[in-house]
Structures are given as C-alpha cells and as structure tokens.
Protein backbone atom coordinates (compact mmCIF):
# COMPACT_ATOMS: atom_id res chain seq x y z
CA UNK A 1 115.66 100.95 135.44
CA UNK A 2 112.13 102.08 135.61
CA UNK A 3 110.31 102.15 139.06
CA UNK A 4 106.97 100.23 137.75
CA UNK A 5 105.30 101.13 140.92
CA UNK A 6 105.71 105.05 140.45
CA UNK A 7 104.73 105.07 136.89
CA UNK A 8 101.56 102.54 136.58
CA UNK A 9 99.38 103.42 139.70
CA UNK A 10 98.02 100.66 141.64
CA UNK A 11 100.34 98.28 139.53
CA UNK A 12 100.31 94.63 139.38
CA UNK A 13 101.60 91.90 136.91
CA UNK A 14 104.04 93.27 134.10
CA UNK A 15 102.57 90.68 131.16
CA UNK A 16 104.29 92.17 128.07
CA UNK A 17 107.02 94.33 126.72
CA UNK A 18 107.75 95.58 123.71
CA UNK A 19 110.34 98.74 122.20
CA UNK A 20 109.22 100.35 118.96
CA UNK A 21 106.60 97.85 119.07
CA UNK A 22 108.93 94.63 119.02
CA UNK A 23 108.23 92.70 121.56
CA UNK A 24 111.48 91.49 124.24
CA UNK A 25 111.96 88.59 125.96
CA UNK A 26 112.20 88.33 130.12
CA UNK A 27 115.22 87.26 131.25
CA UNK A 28 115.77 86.19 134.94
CA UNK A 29 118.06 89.21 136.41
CA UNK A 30 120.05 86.37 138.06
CA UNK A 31 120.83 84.81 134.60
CA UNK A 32 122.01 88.09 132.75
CA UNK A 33 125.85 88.47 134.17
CA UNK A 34 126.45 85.30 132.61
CA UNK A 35 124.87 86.50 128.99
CA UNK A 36 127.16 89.34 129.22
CA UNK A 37 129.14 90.17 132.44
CA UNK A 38 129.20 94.10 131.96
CA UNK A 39 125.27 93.69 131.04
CA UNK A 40 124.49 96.58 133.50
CA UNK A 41 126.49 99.16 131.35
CA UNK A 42 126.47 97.79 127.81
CA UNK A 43 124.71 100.14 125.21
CA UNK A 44 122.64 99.22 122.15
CA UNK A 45 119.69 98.32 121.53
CA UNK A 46 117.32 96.36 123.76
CA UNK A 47 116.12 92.81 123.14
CA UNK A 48 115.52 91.93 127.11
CA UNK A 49 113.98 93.14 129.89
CA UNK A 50 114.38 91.92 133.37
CA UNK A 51 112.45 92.42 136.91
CA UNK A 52 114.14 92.65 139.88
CA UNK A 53 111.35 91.91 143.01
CA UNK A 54 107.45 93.68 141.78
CA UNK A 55 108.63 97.20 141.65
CA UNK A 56 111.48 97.40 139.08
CA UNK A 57 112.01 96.58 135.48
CA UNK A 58 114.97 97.09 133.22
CA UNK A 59 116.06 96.40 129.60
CA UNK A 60 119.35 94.50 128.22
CA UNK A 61 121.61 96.39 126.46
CA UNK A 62 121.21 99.30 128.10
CA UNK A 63 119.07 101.65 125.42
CA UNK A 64 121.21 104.39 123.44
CA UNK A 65 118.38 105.92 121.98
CA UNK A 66 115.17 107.12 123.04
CA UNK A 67 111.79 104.65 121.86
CA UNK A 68 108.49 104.55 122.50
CA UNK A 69 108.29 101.43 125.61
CA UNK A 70 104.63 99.48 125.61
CA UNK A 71 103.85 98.07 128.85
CA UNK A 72 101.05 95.60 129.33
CA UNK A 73 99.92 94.34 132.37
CA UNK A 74 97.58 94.85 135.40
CA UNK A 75 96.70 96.85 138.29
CA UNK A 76 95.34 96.31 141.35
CA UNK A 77 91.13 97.83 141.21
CA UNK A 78 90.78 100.78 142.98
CA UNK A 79 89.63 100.55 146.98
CA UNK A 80 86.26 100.55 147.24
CA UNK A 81 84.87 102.68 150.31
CA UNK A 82 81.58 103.51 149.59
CA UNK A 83 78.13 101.42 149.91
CA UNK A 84 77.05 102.47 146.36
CA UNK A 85 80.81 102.02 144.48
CA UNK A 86 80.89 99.08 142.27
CA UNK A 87 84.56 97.34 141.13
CA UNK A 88 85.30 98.10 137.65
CA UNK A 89 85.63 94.82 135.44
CA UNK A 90 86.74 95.31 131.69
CA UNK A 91 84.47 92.57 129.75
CA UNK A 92 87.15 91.26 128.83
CA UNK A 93 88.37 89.73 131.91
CA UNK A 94 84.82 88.13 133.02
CA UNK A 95 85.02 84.47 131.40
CA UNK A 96 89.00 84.46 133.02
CA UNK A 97 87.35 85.75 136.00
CA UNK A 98 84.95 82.77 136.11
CA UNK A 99 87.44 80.12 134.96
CA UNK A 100 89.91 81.15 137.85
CA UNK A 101 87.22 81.00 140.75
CA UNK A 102 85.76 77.97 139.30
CA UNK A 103 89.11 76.63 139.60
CA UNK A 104 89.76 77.81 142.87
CA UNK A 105 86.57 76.49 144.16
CA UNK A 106 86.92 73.00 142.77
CA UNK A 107 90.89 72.99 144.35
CA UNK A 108 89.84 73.96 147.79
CA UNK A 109 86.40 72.85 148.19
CA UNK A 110 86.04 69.68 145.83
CA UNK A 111 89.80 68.62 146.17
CA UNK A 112 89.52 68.04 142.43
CA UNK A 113 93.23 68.92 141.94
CA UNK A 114 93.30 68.32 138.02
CA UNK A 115 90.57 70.13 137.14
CA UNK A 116 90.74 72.65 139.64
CA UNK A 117 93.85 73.43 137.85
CA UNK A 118 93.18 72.87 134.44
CA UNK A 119 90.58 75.83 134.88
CA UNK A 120 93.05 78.53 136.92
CA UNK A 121 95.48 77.59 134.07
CA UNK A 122 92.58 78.46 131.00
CA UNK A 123 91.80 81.64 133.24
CA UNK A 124 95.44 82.57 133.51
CA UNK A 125 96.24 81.57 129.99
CA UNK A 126 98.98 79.14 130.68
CA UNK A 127 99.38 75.59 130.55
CA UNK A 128 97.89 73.65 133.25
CA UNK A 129 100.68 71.89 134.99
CA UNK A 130 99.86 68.35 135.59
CA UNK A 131 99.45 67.01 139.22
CA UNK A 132 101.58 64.89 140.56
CA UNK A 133 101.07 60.83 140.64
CA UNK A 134 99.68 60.52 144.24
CA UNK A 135 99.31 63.99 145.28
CA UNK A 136 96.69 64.41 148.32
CA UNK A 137 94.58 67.19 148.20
C-alpha cells in the first residue's frame, strides 16, 4: 500500500493510475475479496488499484516486480500567509475553474439546479447527472 499523503505533499484527488504506462482500473476495496478472496496476498502483475479512505492506495495482484507507477491527480495550493503571495493556477485549470463557480453560483444563488449542474459537471469533466422530476432547490 502506498501512503498517498506522505508521498504527494499537500495531496488531493488521485485521478489516474497507470504501471509501465498502462493505465488500471479503480476497484472499490469493498468489492475486491469477492474478485479474488486472497486478493491481499496474490502476486502478479497489477491491473487494479484500490483506495481505502483519502490517504491510501493499493494495486491488485499484489506487484512481483518493480515498475515505474504514474500518479495523476491534485493537491491542495499551498497556504497563503502573506499580503503580496498570489495562489498558483496552472492555465490549464482556469476555464474548469470558471465552469465550476459558475455552476456553483447558479445552484446556490439562482436555484437553477440543471444548469447549475450541467456546468460543475463540464468543469469536473463528468457527466452531469440529471435532476430529479420535482426536485426543490
């Protein structure tokens, strides 16, 4: 198991895994005993990984061999304590940035539930779940 916490400072979200640069799968750690009920001890060569709470990840089978692990994911910025410190955004993350607080904004101030979270969803990158038929904001 790998403490994420202790190796990624100021760690996250785990987004993406991948061994020798193939990517595995997430698996729910409550699901695995059924896939294999020794899955804590078998050996080979990894095709899952699991999280058990924020702080700890492992793979499934066990790995025999050493690899090169790619994490990908994101940290928390670091604390700002000084009047003339500015927060760090990658470019990247500025039209997600948006899209989320647009989002946000629209659920909690203009109770526009489908929209609100059609944007969070676009900022996120996932599908926007679709609100249920009579749902009060």
């Amino acid at each position: 198991m790998v403490d994420l916490a202790a190796l990624i400072p100021r760690f996250f979200a785990l987004t993406h895994v991948a061994l020798n640069g193939t990517p595995l799968a997430w698996a729910p750690y409550e699901s695995l005993r059924y896939r294999d009920p020794q899955w804590f001890q078998t050996p080979g060569t990894p095709t899952l990984y699991y999280r058990i709470g924020l702080r700890w990840m492992g793979l499934v089978p066990v790995p025999v061999a050493a690899g090169n692990l790619r994490l990908t994911g994101l940290v928390a910025p670091r604390a700002l304590v000084r009047e003339d410190q500015q927060l760090e955004v990658p470019d990247s993350y500025t039209n997600r940035l948006v899209a989320v607080s647009t989002g946000l904004v629209l659920l909690t101030r203009e109770h526009l539930v489908e929209e609100g979270l059609r944007h969070v969803a676009e900022g996120l990158g996932i599908s926007a779940p679709q609100a249920a038929a009579g749902a009060v904001a």
